[in-house]
Structures are given as structure tokens and as C-alpha cells.
Protein backbone atom coordinates (compact mmCIF):
# COMPACT_ATOMS: atom_id res chain seq x y z
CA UNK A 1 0.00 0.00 0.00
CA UNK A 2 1.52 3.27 -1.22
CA UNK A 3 1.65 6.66 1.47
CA UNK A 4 -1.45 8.49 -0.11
CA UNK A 5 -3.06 4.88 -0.24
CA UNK A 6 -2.62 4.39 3.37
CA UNK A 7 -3.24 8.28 4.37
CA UNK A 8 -6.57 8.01 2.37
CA UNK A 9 -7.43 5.32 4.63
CA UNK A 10 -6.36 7.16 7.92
CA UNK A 11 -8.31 10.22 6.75
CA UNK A 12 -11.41 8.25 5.87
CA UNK A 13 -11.18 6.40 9.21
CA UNK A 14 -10.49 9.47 11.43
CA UNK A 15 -13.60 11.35 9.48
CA UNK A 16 -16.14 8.58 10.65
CA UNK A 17 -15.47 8.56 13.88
CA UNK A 18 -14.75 12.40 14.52
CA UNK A 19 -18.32 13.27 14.82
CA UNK A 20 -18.26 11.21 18.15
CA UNK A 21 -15.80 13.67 19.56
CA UNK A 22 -16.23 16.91 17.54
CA UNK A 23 -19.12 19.09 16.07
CA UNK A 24 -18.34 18.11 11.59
CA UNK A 25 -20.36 20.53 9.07
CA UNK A 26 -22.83 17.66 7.69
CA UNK A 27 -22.43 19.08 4.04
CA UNK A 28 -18.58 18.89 4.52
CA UNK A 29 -18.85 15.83 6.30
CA UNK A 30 -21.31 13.79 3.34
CA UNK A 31 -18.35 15.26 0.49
CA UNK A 32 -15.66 14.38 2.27
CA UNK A 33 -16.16 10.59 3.31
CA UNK A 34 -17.94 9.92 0.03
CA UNK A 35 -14.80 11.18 -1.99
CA UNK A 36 -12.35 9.44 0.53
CA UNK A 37 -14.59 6.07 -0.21
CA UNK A 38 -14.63 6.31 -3.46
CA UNK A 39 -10.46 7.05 -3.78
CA UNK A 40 -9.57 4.10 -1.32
CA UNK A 41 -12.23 1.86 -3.56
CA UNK A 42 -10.62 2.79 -6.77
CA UNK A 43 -6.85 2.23 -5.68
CA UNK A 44 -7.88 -1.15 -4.26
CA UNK A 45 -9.13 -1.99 -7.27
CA UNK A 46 -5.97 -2.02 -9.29
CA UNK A 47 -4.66 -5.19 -9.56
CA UNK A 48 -2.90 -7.50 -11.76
CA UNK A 49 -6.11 -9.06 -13.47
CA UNK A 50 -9.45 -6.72 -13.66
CA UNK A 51 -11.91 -6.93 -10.87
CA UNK A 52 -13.63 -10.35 -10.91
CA UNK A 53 -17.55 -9.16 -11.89
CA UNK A 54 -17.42 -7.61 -14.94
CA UNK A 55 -20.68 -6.05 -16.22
CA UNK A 56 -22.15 -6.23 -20.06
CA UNK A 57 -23.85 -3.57 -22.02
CA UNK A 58 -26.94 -5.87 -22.18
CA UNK A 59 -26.34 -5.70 -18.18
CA UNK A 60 -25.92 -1.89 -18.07
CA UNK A 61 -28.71 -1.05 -20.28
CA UNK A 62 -31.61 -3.57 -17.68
CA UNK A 63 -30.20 -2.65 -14.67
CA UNK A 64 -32.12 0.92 -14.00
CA UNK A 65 -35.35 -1.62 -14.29
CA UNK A 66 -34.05 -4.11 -12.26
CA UNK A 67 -33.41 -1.32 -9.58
CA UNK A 68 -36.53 -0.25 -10.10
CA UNK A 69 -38.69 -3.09 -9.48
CA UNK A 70 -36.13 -3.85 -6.41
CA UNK A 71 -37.33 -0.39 -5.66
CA UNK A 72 -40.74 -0.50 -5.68
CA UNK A 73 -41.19 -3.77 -3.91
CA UNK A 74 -39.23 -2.74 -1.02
CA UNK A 75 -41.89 0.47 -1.54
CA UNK A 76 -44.89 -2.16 -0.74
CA UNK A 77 -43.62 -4.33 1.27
CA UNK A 78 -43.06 -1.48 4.17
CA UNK A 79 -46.31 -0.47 2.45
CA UNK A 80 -48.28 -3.88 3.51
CA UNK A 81 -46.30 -5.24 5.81
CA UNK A 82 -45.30 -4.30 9.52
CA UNK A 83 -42.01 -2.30 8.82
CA UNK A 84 -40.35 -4.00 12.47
CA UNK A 85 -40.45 -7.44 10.36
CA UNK A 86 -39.35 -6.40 7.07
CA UNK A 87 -36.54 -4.36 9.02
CA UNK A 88 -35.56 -7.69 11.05
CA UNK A 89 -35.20 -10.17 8.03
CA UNK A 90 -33.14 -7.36 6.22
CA UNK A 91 -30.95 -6.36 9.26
CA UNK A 92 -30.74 -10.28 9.21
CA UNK A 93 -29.54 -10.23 5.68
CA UNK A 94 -27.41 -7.69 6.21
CA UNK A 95 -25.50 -8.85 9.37
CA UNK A 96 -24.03 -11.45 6.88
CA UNK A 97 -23.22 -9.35 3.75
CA UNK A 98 -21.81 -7.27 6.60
CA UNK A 99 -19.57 -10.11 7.92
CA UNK A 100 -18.31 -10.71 4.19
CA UNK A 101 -17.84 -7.15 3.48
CA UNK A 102 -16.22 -6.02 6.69
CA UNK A 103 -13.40 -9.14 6.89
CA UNK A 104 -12.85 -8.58 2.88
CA UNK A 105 -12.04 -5.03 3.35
CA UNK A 106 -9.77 -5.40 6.32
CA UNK A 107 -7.98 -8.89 4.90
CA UNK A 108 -5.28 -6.76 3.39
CA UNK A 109 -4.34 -4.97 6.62
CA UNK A 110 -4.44 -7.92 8.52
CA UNK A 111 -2.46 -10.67 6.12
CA UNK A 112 0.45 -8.85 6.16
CA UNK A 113 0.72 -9.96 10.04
CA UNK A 114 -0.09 -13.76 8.88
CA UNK A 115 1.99 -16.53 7.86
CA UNK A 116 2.32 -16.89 4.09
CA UNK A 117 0.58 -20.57 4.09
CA UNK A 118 -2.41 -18.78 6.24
CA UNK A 119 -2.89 -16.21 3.38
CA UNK A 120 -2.11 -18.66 0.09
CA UNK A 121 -3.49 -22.23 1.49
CA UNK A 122 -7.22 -22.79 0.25
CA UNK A 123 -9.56 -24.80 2.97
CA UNK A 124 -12.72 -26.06 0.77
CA UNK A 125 -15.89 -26.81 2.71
CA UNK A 126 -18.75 -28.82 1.06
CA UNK A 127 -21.71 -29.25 2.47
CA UNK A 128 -23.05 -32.02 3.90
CA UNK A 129 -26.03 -33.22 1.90
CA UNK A 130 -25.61 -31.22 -1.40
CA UNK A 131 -21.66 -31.93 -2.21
CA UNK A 132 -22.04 -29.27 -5.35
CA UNK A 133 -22.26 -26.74 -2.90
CA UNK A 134 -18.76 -26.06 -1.79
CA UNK A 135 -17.27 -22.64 -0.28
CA UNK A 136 -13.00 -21.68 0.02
CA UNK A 137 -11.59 -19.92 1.64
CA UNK A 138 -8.24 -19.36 3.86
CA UNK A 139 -7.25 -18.75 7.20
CA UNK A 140 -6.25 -15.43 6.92
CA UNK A 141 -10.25 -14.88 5.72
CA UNK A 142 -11.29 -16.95 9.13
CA UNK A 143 -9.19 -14.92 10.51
CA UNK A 144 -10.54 -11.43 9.55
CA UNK A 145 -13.91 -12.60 10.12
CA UNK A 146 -13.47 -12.72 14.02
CA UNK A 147 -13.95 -8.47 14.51
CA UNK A 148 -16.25 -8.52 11.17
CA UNK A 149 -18.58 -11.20 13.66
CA UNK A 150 -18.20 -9.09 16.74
CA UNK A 151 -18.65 -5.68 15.08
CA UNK A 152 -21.92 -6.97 13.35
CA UNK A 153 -23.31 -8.15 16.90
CA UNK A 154 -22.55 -4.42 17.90
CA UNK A 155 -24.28 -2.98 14.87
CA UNK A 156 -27.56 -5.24 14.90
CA UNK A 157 -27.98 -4.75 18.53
CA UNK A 158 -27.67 -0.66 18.77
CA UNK A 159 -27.97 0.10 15.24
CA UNK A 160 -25.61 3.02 16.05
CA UNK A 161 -25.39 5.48 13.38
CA UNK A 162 -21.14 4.82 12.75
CA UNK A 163 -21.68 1.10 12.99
CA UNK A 164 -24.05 1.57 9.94
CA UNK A 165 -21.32 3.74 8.09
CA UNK A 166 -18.72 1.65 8.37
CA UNK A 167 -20.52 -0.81 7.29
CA UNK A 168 -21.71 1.29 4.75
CA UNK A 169 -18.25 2.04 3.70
CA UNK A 170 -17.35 -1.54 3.25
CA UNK A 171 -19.96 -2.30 1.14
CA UNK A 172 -19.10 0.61 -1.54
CA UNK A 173 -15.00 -0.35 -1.13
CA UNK A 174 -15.86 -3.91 -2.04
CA UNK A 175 -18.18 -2.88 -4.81
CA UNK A 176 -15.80 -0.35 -6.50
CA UNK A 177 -13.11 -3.38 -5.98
CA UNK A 178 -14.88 -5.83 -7.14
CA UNK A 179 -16.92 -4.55 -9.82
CA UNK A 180 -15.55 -3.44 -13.39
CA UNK A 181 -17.91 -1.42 -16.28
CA UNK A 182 -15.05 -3.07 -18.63
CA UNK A 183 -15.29 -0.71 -21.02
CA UNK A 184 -16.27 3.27 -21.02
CA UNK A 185 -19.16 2.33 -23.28
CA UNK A 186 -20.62 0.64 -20.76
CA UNK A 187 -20.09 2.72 -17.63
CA UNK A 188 -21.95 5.84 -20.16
CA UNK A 189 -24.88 3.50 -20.39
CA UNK A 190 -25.31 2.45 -16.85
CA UNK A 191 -24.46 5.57 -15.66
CA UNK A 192 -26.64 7.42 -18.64
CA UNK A 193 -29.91 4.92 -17.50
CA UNK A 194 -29.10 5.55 -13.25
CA UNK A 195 -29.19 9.30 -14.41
CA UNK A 196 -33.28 8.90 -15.42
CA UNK A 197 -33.85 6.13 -12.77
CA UNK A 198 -32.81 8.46 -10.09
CA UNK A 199 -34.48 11.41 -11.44
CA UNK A 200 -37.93 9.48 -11.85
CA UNK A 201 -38.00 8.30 -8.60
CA UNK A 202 -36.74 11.49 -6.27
CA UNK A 203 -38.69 13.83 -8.40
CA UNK A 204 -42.05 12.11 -9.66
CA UNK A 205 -42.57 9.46 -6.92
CA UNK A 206 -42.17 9.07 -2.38
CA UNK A 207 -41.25 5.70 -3.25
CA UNK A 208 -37.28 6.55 -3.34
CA UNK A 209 -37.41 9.13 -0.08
CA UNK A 210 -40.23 6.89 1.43
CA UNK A 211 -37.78 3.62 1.05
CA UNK A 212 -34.93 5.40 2.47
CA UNK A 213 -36.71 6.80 5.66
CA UNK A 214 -38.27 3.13 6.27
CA UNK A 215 -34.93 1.26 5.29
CA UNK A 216 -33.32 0.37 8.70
CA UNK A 217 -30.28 -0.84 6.66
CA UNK A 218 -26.80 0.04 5.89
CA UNK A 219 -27.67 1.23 2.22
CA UNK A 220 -27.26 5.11 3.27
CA UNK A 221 -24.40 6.77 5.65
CA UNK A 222 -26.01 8.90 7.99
CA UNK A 223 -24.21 11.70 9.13
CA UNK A 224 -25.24 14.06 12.08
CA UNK A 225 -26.19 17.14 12.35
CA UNK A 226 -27.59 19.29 15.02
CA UNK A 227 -31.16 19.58 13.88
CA UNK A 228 -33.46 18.22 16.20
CA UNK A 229 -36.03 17.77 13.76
CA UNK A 230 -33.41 16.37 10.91
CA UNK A 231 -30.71 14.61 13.05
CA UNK A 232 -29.05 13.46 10.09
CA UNK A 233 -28.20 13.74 6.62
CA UNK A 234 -27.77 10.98 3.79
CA UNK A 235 -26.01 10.15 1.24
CA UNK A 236 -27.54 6.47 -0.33
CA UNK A 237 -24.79 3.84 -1.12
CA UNK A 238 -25.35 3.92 -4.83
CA UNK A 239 -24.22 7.44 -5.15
CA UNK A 240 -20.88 6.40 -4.23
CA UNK A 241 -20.56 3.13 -5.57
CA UNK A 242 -22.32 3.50 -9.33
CA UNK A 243 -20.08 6.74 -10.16
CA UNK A 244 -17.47 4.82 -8.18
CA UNK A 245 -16.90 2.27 -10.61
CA UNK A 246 -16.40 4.69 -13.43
CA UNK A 247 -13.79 6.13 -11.55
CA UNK A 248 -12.19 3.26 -10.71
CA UNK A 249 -12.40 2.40 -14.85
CA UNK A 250 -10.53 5.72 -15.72
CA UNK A 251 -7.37 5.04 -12.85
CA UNK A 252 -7.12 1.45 -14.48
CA UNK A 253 -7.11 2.90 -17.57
CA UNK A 254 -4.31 5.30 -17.04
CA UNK A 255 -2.48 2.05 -15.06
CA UNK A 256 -2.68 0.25 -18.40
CA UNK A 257 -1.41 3.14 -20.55
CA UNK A 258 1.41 3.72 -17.83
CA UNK A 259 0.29 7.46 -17.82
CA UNK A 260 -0.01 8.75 -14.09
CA UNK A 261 -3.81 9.65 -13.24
CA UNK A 262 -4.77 11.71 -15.85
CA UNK A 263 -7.91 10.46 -16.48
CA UNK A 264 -8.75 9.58 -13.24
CA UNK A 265 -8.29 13.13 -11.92
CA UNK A 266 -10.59 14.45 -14.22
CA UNK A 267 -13.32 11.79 -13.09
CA UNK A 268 -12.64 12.16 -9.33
CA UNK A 269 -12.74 16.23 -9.99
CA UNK A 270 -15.82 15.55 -12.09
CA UNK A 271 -17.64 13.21 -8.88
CA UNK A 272 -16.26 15.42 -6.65
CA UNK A 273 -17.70 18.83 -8.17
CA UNK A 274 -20.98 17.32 -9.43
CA UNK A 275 -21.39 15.34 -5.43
CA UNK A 276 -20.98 19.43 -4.28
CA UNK A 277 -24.06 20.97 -6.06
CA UNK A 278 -25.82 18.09 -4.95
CA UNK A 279 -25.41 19.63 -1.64
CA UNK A 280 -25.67 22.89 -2.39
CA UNK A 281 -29.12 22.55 -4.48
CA UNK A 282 -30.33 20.27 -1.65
CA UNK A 283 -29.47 22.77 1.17
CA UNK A 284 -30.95 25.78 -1.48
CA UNK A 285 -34.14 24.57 -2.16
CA UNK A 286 -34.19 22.42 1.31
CA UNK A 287 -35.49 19.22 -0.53
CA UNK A 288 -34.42 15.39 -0.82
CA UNK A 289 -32.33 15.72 -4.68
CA UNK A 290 -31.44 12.71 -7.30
CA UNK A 291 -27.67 12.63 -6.40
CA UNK A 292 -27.01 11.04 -9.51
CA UNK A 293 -28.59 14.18 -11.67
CA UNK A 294 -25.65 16.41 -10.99
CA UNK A 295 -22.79 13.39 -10.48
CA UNK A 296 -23.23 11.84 -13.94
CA UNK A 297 -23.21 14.80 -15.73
CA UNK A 298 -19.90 15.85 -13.78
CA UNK A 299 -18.47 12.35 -14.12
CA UNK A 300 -18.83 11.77 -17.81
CA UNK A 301 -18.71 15.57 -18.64
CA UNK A 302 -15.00 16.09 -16.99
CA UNK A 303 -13.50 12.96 -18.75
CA UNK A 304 -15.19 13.81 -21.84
CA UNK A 305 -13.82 17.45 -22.16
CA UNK A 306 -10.41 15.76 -21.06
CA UNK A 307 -10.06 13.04 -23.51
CA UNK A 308 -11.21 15.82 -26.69
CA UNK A 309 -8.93 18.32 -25.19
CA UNK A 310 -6.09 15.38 -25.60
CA UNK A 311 -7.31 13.69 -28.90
CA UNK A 312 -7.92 10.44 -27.14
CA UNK A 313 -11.54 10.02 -27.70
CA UNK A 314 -10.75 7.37 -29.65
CA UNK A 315 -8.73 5.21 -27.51
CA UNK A 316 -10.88 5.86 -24.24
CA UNK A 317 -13.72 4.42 -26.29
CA UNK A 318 -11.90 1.68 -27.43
CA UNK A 319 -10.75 0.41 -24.06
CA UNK A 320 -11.93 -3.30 -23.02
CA UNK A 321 -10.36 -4.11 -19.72
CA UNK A 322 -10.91 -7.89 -20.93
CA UNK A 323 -8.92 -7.46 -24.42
CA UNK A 324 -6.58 -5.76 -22.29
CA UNK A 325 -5.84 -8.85 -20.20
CA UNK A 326 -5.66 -11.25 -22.58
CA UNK A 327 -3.40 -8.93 -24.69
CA UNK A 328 -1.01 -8.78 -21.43
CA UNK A 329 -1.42 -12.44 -20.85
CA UNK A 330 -0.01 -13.07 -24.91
CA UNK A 331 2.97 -10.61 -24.31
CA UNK A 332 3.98 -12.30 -20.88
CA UNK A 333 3.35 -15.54 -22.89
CA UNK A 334 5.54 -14.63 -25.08
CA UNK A 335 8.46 -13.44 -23.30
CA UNK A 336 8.46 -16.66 -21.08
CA UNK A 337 8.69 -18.49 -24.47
CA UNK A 338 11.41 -16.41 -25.72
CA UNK A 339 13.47 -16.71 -23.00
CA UNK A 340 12.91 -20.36 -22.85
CA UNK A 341 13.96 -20.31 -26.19
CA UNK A 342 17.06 -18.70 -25.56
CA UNK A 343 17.83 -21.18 -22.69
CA UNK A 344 17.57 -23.98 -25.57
CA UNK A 345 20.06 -22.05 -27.77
């Protein structure tokens, strides 16, 4: 982990848990841990091989109506249902994702302290009856599990505000990590579809502000404020993680060109500026606002005006992180074979 890597992480860490000790400006509070989230996310997502979900266009273009019937039948089921027991199977739910999340996210900190057989040695479980079912996993992951466990007893038991960012947090570093658009095409049309799902629902429809309010769940970080009628602000998980992923596209793509950030600057500057009206419309007109309205267009806008400035509109739109690996796998190939070659000679 590099020194801006590591003080990202220190900053983000000391910003949660500040509030406990100090009064934090809300607005600067919400811009500040959602920018730090999204930088640690997209530097832990530069690897050797791309992240291991990869999304489609055919993907991109059906997930706004996926969301949206996710949506709308967490809408009626708080609707028809007694909110305590939808709230108790999902906090039920979520005290495992949290588990997962929480472990994978810390893993890196804590191998490092391991033995090397702990971190490299796979233990495979199957399970008892159904022997296709099988789980791995290593002793470094058991390992990080222990304060993920212990942490997620805290949370589902107080359902304290910084037990729900962190958790919170965790879930967006993992998805940025995990999750690649693959190409720029497809990050425009995922992000270009989230831009009129999140619009529709905010502005024509309670169902997204309604859902949010009723959602006792770690899909929003909550930060306080001292308005007794409005303890705390919010900032929903997908406004980090969707734009998130686009960043995380454009530092990947500068890793394979072996240019230094100069593409994602421009799409961290464009989240960063577009996450800052969000606030300041919100706070003008002193009403719930589509996150996504003002981030996309800052997102997509910034690297846009970058890559014309540079004449590299073609080359950002011909990016596939999969061609991209399997061109690197033929070169490495290659040299193995040519040095084997030489051996022979």
C-alpha cells in the first residue's frame, strides 16, 4: 500500500469517527467521506487481473429496471407489511453481507501480520447433503472474520449510526473493488440509464425518499447534524458506488497506458464537483435531490472534455479491460517463451 493509499485510509477512518468527539459541518462531512470512499475503492481496485464481476452492455442497459422493481417492492412491502419485520429479516440479511464485506475489506491490513501458508493455502468446505455446494476460503479470511462477527453483533444490537457507516463504507470499497464497467461504453450507459432512474424516482414518486426513511439498513451513511427535527443527513450507497466504478475504470485505464492519473483526476474532480451541487441545491431549495442528476453529468462531462482536449476520444472508447488482459497475458506468454527459447540455444 503506497503513502497516499494508506493516508486516504487514515483520513477516511479518522472522518467517521470524529463526529463522536467533535461538532463536523454535515455538508462537509457527506463530500468528504464519500470522496475518501470512493479514492480508497478505486486504488484497491488495481490489480494485476481486472476486478472479478465484470458487467455487459446488455447488463448496463436492464439494470435501471431491475433497480426499479427492487425499488418499488421494497416500496410495498413497508407499504403492507409491519415495517419491524421487514426491518428484522433485512438487518438479518445484512448482518451477513456485513460479515463478508467487513473481513474482505480489512484482509489486506491484517495478512500482512499472517503466515504466508495462512494467506495462500485454500480450505474447501462442502456441504453435507448437497456436495455441489462447496465454499473456500483461507485462514487469513477466518481470521478477519473474528472483529467482522463481533462488530456486526454491535451494529444489529444498537444500530448506532457509525456502525451503519462503516458498514456502509465496506460495502461501496468492495463494490468499486470488485466490480468493473469493462469498457467506457458501458459505464456511459449504466451511468446514462441511473441518471433517469434516479431522477424518476426522487422527483415524480415518495417511493425513493419513502424507502430510504423506512430502510433500517446500511444502504445510506447517515451523518449528524444538530437539527433536532433532521438529526441526520444521507447520502444512499449507490451514489458512491455506481459513479465509483467509473472512476475506478478511468485510474485502471491510465495504469494500463502507464500514464499517471490523468484520467482519473478528471473523473474524481468531475464526482467530486458534481457530489458538491448536490449539496448545495439540496441545502438551497431544502429538498431530498437525485444525487445522480448532478454526479453523472460531472463524471462523464469532466473525462469527456479531457479526452477531446487530448485527442484520445478514440482510444478511451476503445478500451476493453478484458482485451486488455488477454493482450497482457499473450505478451507475458511470449516473453516466457522467448526466454525459454534462448535457454535452448
Amino acid at each position: 500500500m503506497k503513502t497516499h493509499e494508506r493516508a486516504a485510509n487514515l483520513a477516511l477512518a479518522a472522518l467517521s469517527l470524529a463526529p463522536l468527539v467533535v461538532k463536523v459541518n454535515p455538508n462537509l462531512n457527506v463530500i468528504l467521506t464519500a470522496c475518501l470512499t470512493v479514492y480508497v475503492g478505486c486504488y484497491r481496485s488495481v490489480k494485476p487481473t481486472p476486478p472479478s464481476e465484470t458487467m455487459s452492455k446488455e447488463h448496463a442497459m436492464r439494470f435501471p429496471l431491475v433497480g426499479s422493481a427492487m425499488l418499488l417492492s421494497l416500496f410495498l412491502l413497508f407499504k403492507f407489511l409491519s415495517k419491524d419485520l421487514v426491518n428484522a429479516v433485512l438487518t438479518a440479511y445484512f448482518f451477513i453481507l456485513g460479515i463478508v464485506a467487513l473481513s474482505a475489506t480489512l484482509l489486506p491490513s491484517i495478512k500482512r501480520f499472517l503466515p504466508k501458508e495462512w494467506n495462500d493455502n485454500l480450505i474447501v468446505w462442502r456441504a453435507p447433503l448437497i456436495h455441489s455446494l462447496s465454499v473456500e476460503f483461507t485462514k487469513s479470511q477466518i481470521v478477519a472474520s473474528v472483529p467482522g462477527f463481533f462488530f456486526c453483533m454491535w451494529y444489529a444490537s444498537k444500530k448506532h449510526w457509525l456502525a451503519n457507516n462503516v458498514l456502509g463504507i465496506a460495502f461501496c470499497i468492495q463494490g468499486i473493488e470488485m466490480l468493473s464497467l469493462g469498457s467506457f461504453k458501458t459505464g456511459a450507459i449504466l451511468l446514462a440509464g441511473l441518471f433517469v432512474y434516479d431522477i424518476f424516482w426522487v422527483f415524480f414518486t415518495p417511493v425513493m425518499v419513502s424507502v430510504a426513511k423506512s430502510f433500517d439498513a446500511p444502504i445510506k451513511l447517515l451523518f449528524p447534524t444538530a437539527d433536532a427535527a433532521r438529526p441526520f443527513s444521507m447520502l444512499g450507497l449507490g451514489d458512491i458506488v455506481i459513479p465509483g466504478i467509473f472512476v475506478a475504470l478511468a485510474l485502471r485505464f491510465d495504469v494500463s497506458r502507464g500514464i499517471k492519473n490523468r484520467y482519473f483526476n478528471s473523473a474524481f474532480l468531475g464526482y467530486t464537483v458534481g457530489l458538491t451541487v448536490t449539496i448545495i441545491v439540496m441545502n438551497w431549495f431544502q429538498a431530498a435531490q437525485p444525487a445522480l442528476l448532478y454526479i453523472v453529468p460531472g463524471v462523464i462531462g469532466f473525462v469527456a472534455v479531457h479526452c477531446l482536449w487530448n485527442g484520445e476520444v478514440k482510444q478511451l472508447l476503445e478500451f476493453d479491460e478484458s482485451k486488455a488482459e488477454a493482450e497482457e497475458a499473450g505478451e507475458e506468454e511470449q516473453d516466457n517463451k522467448s526466454k525459454e527459447d534462448k535457454k535452448g540455444d
